[in-house]
Protein backbone atom coordinates (compact mmCIF):
# COMPACT_ATOMS: atom_id res chain seq x y z
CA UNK A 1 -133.64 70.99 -119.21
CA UNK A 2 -133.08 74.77 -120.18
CA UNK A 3 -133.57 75.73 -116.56
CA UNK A 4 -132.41 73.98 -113.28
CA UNK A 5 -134.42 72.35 -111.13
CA UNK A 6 -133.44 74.17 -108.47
CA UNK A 7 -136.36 73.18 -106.30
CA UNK A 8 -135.75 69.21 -106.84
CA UNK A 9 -134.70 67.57 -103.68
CA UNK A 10 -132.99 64.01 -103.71
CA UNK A 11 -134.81 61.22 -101.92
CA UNK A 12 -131.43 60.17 -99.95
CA UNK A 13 -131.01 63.47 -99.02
CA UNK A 14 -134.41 63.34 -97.18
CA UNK A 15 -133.91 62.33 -93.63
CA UNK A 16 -136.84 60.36 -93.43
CA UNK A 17 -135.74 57.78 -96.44
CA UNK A 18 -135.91 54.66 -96.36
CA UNK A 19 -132.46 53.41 -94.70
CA UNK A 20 -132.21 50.10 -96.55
CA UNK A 21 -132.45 51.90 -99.56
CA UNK A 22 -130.03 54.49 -98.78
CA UNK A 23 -127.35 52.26 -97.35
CA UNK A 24 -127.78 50.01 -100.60
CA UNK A 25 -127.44 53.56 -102.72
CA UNK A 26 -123.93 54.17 -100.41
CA UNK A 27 -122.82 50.66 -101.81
CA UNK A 28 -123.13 51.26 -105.21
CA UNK A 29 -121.69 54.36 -105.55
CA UNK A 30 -118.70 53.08 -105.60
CA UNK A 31 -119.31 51.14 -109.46
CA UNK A 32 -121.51 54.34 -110.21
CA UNK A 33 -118.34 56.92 -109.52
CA UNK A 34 -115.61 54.16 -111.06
CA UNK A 35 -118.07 53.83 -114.04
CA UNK A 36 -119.17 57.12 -114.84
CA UNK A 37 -117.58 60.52 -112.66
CA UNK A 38 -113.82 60.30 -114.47
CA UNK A 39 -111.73 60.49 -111.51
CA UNK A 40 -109.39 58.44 -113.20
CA UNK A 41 -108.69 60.79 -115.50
CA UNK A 42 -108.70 63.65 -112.89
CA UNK A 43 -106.23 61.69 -110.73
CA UNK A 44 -103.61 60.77 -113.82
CA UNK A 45 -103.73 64.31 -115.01
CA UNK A 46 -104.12 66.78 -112.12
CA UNK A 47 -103.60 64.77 -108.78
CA UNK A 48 -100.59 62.72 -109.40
CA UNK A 49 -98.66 64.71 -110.65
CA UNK A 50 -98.67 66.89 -107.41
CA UNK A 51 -98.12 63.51 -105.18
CA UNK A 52 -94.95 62.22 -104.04
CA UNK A 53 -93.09 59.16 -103.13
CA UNK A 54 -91.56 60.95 -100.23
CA UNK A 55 -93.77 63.47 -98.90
CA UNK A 56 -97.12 63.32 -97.86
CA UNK A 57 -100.06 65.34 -99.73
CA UNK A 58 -103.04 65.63 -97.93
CA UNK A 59 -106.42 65.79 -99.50
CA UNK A 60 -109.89 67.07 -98.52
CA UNK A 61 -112.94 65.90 -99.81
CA UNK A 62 -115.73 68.03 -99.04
CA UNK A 63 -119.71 66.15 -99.08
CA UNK A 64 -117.67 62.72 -98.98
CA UNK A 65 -120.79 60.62 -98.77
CA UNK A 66 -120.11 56.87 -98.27
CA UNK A 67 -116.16 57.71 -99.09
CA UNK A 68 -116.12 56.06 -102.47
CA UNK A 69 -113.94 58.84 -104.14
CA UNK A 70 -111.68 58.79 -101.37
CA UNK A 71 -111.16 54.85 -101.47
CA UNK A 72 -110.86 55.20 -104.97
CA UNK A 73 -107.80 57.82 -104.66
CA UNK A 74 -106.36 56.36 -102.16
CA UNK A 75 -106.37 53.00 -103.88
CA UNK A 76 -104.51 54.51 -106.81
CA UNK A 77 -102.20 56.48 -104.88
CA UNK A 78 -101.05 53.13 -103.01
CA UNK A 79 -100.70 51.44 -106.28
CA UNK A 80 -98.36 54.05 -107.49
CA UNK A 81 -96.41 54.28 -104.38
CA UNK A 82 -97.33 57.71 -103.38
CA UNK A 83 -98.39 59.37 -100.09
CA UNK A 84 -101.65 60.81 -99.82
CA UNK A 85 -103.95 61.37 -96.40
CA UNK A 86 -107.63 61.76 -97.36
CA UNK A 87 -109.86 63.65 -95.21
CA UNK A 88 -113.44 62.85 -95.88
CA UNK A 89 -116.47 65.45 -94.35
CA UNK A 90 -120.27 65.63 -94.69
CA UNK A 91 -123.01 66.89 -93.14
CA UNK A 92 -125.06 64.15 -92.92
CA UNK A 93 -124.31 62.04 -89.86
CA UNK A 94 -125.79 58.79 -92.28
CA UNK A 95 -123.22 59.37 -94.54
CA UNK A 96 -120.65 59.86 -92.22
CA UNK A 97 -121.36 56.60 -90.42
CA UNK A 98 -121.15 54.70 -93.89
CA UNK A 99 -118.02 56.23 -94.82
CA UNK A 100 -116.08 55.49 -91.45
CA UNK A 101 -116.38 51.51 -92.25
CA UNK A 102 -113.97 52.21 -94.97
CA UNK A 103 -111.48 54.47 -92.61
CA UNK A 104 -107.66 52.91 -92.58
CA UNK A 105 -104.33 54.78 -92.18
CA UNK A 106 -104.66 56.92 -95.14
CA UNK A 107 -108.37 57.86 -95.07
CA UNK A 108 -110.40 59.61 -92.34
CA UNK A 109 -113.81 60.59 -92.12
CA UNK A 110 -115.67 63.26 -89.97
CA UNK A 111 -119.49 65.32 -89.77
CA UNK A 112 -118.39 68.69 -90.95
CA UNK A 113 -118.66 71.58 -93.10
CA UNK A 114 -116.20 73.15 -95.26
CA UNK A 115 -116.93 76.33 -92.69
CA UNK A 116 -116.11 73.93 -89.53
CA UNK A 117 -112.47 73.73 -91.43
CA UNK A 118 -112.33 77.05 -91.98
CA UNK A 119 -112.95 78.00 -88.80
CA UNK A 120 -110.55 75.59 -87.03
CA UNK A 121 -107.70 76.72 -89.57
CA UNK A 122 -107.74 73.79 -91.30
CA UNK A 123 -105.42 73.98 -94.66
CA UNK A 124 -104.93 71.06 -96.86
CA UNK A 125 -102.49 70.66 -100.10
CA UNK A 126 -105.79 69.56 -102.04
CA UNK A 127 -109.44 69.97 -101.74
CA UNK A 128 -111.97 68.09 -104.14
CA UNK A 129 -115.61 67.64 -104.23
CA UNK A 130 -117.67 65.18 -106.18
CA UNK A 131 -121.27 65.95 -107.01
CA UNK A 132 -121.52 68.38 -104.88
CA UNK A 133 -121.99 71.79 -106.77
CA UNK A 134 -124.94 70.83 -108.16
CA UNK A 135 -126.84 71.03 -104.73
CA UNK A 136 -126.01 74.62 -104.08
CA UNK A 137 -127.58 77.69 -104.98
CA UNK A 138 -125.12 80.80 -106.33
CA UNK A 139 -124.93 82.18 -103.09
CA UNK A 140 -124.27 79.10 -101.30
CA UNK A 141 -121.43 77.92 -104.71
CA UNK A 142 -120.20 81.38 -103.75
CA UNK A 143 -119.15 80.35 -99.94
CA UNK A 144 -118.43 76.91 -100.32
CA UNK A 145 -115.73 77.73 -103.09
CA UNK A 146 -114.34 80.75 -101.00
CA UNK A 147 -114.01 78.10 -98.36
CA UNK A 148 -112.29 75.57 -101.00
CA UNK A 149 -109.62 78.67 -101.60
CA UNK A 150 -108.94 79.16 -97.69
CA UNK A 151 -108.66 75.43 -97.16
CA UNK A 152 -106.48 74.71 -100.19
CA UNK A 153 -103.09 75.36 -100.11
CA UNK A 154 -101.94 73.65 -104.04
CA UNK A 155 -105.26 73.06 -105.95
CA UNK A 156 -109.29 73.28 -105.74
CA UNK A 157 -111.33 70.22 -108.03
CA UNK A 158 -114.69 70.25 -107.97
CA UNK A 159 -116.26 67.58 -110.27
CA UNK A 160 -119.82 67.61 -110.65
CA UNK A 161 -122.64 66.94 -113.59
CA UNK A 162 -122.84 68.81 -116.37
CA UNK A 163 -127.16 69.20 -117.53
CA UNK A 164 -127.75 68.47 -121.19
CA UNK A 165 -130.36 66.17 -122.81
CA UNK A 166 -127.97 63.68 -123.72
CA UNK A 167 -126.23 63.39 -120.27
CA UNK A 168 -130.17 62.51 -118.68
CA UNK A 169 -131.29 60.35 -121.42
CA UNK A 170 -128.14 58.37 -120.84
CA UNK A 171 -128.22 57.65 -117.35
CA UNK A 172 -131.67 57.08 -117.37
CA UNK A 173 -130.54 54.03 -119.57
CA UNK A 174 -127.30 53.18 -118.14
CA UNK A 175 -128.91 53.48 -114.42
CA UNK A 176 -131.41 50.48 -114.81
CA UNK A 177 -129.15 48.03 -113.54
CA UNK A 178 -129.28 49.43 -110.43
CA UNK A 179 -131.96 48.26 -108.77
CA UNK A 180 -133.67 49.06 -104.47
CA UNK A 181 -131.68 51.72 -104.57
CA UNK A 182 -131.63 55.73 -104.86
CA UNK A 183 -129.27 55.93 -107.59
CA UNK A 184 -131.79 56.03 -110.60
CA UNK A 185 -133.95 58.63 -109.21
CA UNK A 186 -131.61 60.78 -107.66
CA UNK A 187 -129.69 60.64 -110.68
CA UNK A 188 -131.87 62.03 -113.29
CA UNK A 189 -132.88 64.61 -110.16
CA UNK A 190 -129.33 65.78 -110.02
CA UNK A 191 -128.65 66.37 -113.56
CA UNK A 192 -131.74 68.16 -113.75
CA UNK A 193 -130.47 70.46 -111.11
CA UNK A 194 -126.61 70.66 -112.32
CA UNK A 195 -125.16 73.54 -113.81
CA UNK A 196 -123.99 73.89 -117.62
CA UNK A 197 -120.77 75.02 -118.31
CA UNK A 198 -122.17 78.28 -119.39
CA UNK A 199 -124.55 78.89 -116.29
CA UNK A 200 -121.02 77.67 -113.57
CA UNK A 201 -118.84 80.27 -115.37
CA UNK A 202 -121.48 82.88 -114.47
CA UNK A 203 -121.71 81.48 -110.99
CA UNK A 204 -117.92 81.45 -110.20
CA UNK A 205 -115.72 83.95 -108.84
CA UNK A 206 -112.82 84.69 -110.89
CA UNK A 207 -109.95 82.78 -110.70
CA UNK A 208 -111.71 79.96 -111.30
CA UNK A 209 -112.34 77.80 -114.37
CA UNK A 210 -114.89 75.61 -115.90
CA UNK A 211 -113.42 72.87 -118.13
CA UNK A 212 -115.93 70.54 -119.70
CA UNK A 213 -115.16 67.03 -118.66
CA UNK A 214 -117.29 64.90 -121.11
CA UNK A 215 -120.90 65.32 -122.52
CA UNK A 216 -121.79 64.53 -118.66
CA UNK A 217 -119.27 66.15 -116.57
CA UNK A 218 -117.26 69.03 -115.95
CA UNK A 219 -114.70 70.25 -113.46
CA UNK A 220 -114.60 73.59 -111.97
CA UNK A 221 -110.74 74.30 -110.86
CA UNK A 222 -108.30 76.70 -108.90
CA UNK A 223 -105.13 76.80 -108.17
CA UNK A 224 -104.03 79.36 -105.32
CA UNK A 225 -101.48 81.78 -106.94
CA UNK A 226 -98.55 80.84 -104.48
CA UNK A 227 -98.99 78.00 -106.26
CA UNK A 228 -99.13 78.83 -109.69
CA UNK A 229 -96.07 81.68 -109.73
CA UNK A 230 -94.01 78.96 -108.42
CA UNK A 231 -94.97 76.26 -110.93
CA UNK A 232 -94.01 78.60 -113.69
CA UNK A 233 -90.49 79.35 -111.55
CA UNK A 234 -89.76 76.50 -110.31
């Protein structure tokens, strides 16, 4: 745990996994994310407050997977009569297909890259990732949040795992229940290869910050300047 495993490599992410498995591991990410990532707490203190009744926010979500985080949002969002659009992207086609059972008015889903977006222009009011930091070496953080800043037009939230001994010995507890599945394994794989707060403020460009989350998370945020000047004028 003092290094990462930066050579680890997920079973789902294999393409050769077992597919009964991995569509089982899509279906319970939804209880695993609700249980354990805090994107409650993200959405009550950074989201909502930049949603409206009356005009639409759209969000990105970059390595969507099965769309969990994005049905969660958009669930709350409904609830609290706001207007959000979610756009969900991965690379994995798998994924992809899983997530676009779960597409409806607010939510759409589509095999891309953050650098697809960014070369089509795309800009969004918010872009968020969950889990996603974790897979990329500094180089490849480096792009993928560069692409977060030219995508984003309000704020950049990038939730992922935060390695400790605690946060493995935990999961590896808490993640019995869930059984034919990847979401054991892969678990204990990806906080093995997460960042610690320490090792993600080294890895970041400025402008961006590293606030801890819990013992098992932490959130790596930006928040354009435009932005920011007019938050403190406005």
């Amino acid at each position: 745990m003092r290094q990462r495993s930066v050579d680890a490599v997920e079973m789902m992410d294999r393409p050769d996994c077992d597919p009964v498995r991995l569509e089982r591991t899509y279906r319970q990410f939804g209880l695993v994310n609700r249980l354990f990532s805090g994107w409650r707490l993200l959405y009550v203190r950074e989201l909502r407050p930049l949603l409206s009744a009356d005009r639409l926010t759209t969000v990105l979500d970059i390595g969507c997977g099965g769309g969990d985080v994005a049905q969660l949002l958009a669930g709350w969002s409904a609830r609290d009569n706001l207007q959000v659009e979610i756009t969900g992207i991965d690379p994995d086609p798998r994924a992809v297909s899983y997530a676009a059972r779960r597409k409806t008015q607010s939510m759409y889903f589509r095999q891309a890259t953050s650098a697809d977006l960014v070369r089509e222009g795309g800009r969004y009011d918010v872009v968020i990732s969950n889990h996603v930091l974790h897979h990329l070496q500094p180089a490849e953080l480096a792009a993928f949040l560069a692409d977060s800043q030219n995508l984003a037009n309000r704020l950049c939230l990038h939730n992922d795992l935060r390695r400790n001994p605690a946060a493995y010995a935990l999961f590896s507890l808490a993640a019995l229940p869930f059984r034919g599945s990847f979401i054991r394994p892969d678990g204990l794989v990806s906080i093995r290869r997460s960042y610690t707060p320490a090792e993600l403020r080294t890895a970041a460009p400025p402008g961006w910050h590293v606030r801890p989350q819990s013992p098992f998370h932490q959130v790596l945020v930006h928040r354009p300047a435009q932005h920011s000047t007019q938050a403190r004028h406005g």
